[in-house]
Protein backbone atom coordinates (compact mmCIF):
# COMPACT_ATOMS: atom_id res chain seq x y z
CA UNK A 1 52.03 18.87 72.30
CA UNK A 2 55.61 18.29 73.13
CA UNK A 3 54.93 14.22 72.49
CA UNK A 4 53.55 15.55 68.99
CA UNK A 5 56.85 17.31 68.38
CA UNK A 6 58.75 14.05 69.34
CA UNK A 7 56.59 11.98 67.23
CA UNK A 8 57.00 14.33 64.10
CA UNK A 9 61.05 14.00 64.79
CA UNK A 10 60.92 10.28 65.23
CA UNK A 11 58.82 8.96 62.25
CA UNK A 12 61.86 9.88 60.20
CA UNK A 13 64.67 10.21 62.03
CA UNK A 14 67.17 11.97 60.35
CA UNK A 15 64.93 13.99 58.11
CA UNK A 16 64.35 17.52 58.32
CA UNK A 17 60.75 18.65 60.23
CA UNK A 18 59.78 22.33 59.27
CA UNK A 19 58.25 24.68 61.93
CA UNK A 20 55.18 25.38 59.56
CA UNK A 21 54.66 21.27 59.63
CA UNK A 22 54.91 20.92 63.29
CA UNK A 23 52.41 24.34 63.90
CA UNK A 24 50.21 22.86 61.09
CA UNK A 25 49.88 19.63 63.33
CA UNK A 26 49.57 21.52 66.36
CA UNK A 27 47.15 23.72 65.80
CA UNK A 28 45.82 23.44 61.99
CA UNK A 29 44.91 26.59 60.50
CA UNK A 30 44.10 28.40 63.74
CA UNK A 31 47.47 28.96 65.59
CA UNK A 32 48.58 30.99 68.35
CA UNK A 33 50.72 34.44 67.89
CA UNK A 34 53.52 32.55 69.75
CA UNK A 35 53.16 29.60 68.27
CA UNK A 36 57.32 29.65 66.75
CA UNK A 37 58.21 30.68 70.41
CA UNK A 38 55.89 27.41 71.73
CA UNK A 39 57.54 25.36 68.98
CA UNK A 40 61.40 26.50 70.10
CA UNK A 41 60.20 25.89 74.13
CA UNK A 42 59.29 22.27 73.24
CA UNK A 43 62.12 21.39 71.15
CA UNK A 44 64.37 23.13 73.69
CA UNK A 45 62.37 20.58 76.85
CA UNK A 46 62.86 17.82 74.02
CA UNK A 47 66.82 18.46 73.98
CA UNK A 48 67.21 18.42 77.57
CA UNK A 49 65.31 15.22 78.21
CA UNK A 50 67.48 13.42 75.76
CA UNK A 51 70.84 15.46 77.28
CA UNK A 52 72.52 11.76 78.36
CA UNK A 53 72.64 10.95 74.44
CA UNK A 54 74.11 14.46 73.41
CA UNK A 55 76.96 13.68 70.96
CA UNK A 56 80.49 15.85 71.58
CA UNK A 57 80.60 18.65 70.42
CA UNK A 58 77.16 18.60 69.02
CA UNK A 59 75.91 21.89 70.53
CA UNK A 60 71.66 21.12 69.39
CA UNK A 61 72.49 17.57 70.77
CA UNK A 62 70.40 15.20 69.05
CA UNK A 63 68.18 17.60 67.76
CA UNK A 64 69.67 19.90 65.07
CA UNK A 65 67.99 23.26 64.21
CA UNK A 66 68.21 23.60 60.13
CA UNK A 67 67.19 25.95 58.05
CA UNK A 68 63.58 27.09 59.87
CA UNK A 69 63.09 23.36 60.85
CA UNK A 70 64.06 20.28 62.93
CA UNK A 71 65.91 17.23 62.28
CA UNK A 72 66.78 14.09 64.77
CA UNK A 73 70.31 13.52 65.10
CA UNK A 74 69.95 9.91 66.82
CA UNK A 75 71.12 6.89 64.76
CA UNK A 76 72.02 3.26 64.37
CA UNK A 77 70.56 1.17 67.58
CA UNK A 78 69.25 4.54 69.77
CA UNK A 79 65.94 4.01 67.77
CA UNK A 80 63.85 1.07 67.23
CA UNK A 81 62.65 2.30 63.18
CA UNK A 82 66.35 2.68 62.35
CA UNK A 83 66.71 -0.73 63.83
CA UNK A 84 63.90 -2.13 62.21
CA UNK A 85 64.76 -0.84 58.98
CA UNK A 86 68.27 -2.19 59.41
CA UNK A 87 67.27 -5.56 59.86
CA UNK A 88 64.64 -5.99 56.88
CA UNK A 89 67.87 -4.94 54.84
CA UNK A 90 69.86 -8.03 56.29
CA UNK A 91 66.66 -10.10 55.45
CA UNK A 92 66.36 -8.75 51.51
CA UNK A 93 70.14 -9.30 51.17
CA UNK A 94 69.99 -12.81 52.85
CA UNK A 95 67.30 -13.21 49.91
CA UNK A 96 68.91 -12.43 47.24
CA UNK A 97 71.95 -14.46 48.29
CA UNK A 98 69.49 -17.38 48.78
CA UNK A 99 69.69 -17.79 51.83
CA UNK A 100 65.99 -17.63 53.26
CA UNK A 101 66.52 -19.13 56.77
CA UNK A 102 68.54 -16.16 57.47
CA UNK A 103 66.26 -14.10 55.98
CA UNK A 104 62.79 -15.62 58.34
CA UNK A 105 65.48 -14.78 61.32
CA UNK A 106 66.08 -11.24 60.56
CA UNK A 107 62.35 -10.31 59.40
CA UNK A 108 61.60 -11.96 62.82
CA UNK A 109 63.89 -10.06 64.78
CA UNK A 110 62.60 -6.60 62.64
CA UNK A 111 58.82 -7.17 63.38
CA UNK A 112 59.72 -8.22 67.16
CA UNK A 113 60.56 -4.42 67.46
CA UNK A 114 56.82 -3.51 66.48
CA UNK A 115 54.60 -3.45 69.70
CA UNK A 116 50.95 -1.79 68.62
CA UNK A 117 50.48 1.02 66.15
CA UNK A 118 52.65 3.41 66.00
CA UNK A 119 52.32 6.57 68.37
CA UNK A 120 49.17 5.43 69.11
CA UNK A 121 48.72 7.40 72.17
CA UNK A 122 49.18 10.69 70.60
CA UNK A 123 46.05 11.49 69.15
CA UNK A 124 46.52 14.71 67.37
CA UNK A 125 49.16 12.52 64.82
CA UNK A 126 46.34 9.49 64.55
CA UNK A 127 46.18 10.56 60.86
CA UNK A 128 49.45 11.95 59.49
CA UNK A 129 50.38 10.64 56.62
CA UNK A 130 53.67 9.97 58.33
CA UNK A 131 52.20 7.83 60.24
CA UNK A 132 50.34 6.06 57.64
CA UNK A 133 53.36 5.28 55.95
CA UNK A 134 54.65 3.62 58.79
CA UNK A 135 52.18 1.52 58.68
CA UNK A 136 52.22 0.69 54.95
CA UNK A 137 55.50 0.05 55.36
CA UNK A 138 55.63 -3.06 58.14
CA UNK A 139 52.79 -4.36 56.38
CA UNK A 140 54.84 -4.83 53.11
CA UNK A 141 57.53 -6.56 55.52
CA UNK A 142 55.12 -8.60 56.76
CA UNK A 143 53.79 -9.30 53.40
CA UNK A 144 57.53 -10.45 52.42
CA UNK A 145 58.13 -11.96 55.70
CA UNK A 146 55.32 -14.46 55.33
CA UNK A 147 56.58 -15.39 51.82
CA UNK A 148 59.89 -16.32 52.67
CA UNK A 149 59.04 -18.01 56.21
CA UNK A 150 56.21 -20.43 54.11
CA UNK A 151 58.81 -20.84 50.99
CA UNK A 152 61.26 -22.25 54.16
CA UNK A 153 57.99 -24.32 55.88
CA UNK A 154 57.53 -22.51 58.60
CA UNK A 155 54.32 -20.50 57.88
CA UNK A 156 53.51 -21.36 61.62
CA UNK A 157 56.40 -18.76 62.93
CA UNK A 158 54.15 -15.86 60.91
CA UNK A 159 50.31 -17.01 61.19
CA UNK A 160 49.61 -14.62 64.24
CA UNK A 161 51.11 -11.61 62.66
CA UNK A 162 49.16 -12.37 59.34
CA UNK A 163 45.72 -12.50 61.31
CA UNK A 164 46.42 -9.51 63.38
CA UNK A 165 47.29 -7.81 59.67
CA UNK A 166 44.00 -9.39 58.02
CA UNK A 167 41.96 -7.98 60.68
CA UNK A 168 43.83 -5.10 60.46
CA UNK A 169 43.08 -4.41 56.77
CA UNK A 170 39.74 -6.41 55.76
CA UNK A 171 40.49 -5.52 52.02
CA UNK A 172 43.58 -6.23 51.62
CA UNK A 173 44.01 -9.09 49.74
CA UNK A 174 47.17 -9.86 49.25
CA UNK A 175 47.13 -9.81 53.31
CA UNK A 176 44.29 -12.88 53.05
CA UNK A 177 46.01 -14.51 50.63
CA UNK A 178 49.06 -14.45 52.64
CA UNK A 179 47.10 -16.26 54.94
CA UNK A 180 45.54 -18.60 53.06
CA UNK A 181 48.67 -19.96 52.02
CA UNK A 182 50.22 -19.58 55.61
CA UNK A 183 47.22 -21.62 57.18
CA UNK A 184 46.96 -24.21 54.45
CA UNK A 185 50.53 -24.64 54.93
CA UNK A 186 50.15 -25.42 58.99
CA UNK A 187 47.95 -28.22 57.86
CA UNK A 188 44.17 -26.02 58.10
CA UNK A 189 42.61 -25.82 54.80
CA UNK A 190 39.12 -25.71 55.84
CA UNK A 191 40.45 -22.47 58.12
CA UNK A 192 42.34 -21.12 54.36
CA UNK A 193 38.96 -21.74 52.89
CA UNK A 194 37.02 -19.89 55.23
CA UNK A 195 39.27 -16.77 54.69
CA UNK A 196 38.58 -16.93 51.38
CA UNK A 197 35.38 -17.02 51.63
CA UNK A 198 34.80 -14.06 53.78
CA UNK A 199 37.07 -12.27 51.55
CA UNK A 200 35.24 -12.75 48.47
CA UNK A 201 32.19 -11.64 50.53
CA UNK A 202 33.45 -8.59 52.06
CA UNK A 203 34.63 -7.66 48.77
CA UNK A 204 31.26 -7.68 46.96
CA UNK A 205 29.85 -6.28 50.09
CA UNK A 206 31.94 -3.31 50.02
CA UNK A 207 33.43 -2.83 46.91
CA UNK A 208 31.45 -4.89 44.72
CA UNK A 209 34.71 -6.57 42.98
CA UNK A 210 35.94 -9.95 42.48
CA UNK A 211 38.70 -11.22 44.35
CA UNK A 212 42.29 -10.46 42.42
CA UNK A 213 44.57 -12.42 41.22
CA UNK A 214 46.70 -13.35 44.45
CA UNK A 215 43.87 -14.21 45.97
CA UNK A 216 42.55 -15.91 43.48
CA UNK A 217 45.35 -18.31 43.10
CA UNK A 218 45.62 -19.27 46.85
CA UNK A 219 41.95 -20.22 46.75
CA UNK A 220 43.33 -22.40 43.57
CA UNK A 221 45.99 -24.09 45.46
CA UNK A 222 44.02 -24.37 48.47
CA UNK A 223 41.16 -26.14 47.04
CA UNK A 224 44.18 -28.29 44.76
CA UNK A 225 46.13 -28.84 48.35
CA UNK A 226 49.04 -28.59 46.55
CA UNK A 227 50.58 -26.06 49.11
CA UNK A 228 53.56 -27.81 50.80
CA UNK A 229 56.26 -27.01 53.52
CA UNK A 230 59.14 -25.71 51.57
CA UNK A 231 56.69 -24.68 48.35
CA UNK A 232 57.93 -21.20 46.61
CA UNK A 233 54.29 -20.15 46.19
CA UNK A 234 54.79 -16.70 44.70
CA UNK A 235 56.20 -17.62 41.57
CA UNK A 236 55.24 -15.78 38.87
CA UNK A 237 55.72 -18.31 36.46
CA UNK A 238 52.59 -19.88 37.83
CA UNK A 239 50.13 -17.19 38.47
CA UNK A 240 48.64 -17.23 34.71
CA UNK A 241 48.94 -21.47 34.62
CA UNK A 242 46.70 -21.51 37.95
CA UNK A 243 44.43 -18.77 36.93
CA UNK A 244 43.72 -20.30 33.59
CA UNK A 245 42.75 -23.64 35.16
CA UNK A 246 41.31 -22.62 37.65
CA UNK A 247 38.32 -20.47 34.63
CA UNK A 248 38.33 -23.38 32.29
């Protein structure tokens, strides 16, 4: 329980927890009479396990009591998601200044932090939507982080990230198409192929849809080879070009 309280704190660090949230993940709808009290002794364990990081004059330490809730008080490099977040910031700003080498380097250094799912060994927050977020959110970086390190030619550096996510998420296509482009691009079509492939399969399979467009126009440029080192293969400007060859 007192890992669940921890976990709760750390998703978000620096965002406020309320007691009600942390008893409904406790317990659910069947909590003890003491469950505040329980909540308090936990928090107050919590605060004396992270005494060495207790900031002057901080009384709660680095966990504040507001307002019938708690909030973490730990910032900058003390936690990995802080750090994490920090660094995908350098790599959009590197972006939009053009400079996408940077950008591979910091994405790089954010997913490096990453090791497994997230809380994974507590078991009672396997399905808060805190945690899901978490997730949703390094997959968009490593959605963006493949782009950039395949516009730069080095969709090598990302490949075993973007299988781990593909096996991850079987229907997520912009995931596989991500791939595609990232295998094709280290020189294995017939491998970008076969991902395609089993895509478009699992997806009538299971959802009975077509592939979208994304993955649609990967399979195009696959089967063209026209997918280079260096190649900007997002652009928008081409999605409705490749498309409409691709159905004449």
């Amino acid at each position: 329980a007192r890992c669940a309280v921890l976990g709760l704190l750390l998703v978000d660090p620096g965002v406020l927890v309320r007691r009600d949230a942390i008893i409904d993940v406790l317990w659910g709808d069947s909590p003890p009479v003491t469950a505040i009290g329980l909540v308090q002794a936990h928090v107050s364990r919590i605060r004396k396990l992270f005494s060495p990081y207790r900031r002057s004059g901080g009384g709660d330490g680095v966990i504040e009591s507001v307002r019938s809730g708690y909030r973490l008080a730990i910032s900058g490099p003390d936690v990995d998601l802080l750090v994490f977040r920090d660094q995908v910031a350098r790599a959009a700003a590197a972006q939009a200044d053009g400079d996408d080498a940077t950008a591979v380097e910091c994405y790089e250094r954010a997913v490096d932090l990453w090791r497994g799912e997230p809380l994974a060994d507590v078991e009672v927050l396997g399905g808060h939507p805190g945690i899901i977020a978490l997730r949703q959110e390094l997959t968009g970086v490593l959605l963006r982080y493949a782009e950039v390190a395949c516009a730069v030619g080095r969709p090598y550096q990302v490949l075993p990230r973007l299988r781990a996510l593909a096996d991850a998420e079987p229907l997520n296509e912009p995931a596989h198409a991500r791939l595609m482009v990232a295998l094709a691009g280290s020189g294995h079509q017939a491998a970008a192929l076969r991902v395609y492939e089993d895509a478009r399969s699992r997806l009538d399979r299971e959802l009975g849809i077509y592939p979208g467009e994304e993955l649609a126009e990967a399979y195009v440029r696959v089967l063209r080879q026209d997918i280079r080192a260096g190649d900007r293969v997002w652009r928008s400007e081409e999605h409705t070009s490749e498309l409409q060859s691709h159905h004449d």
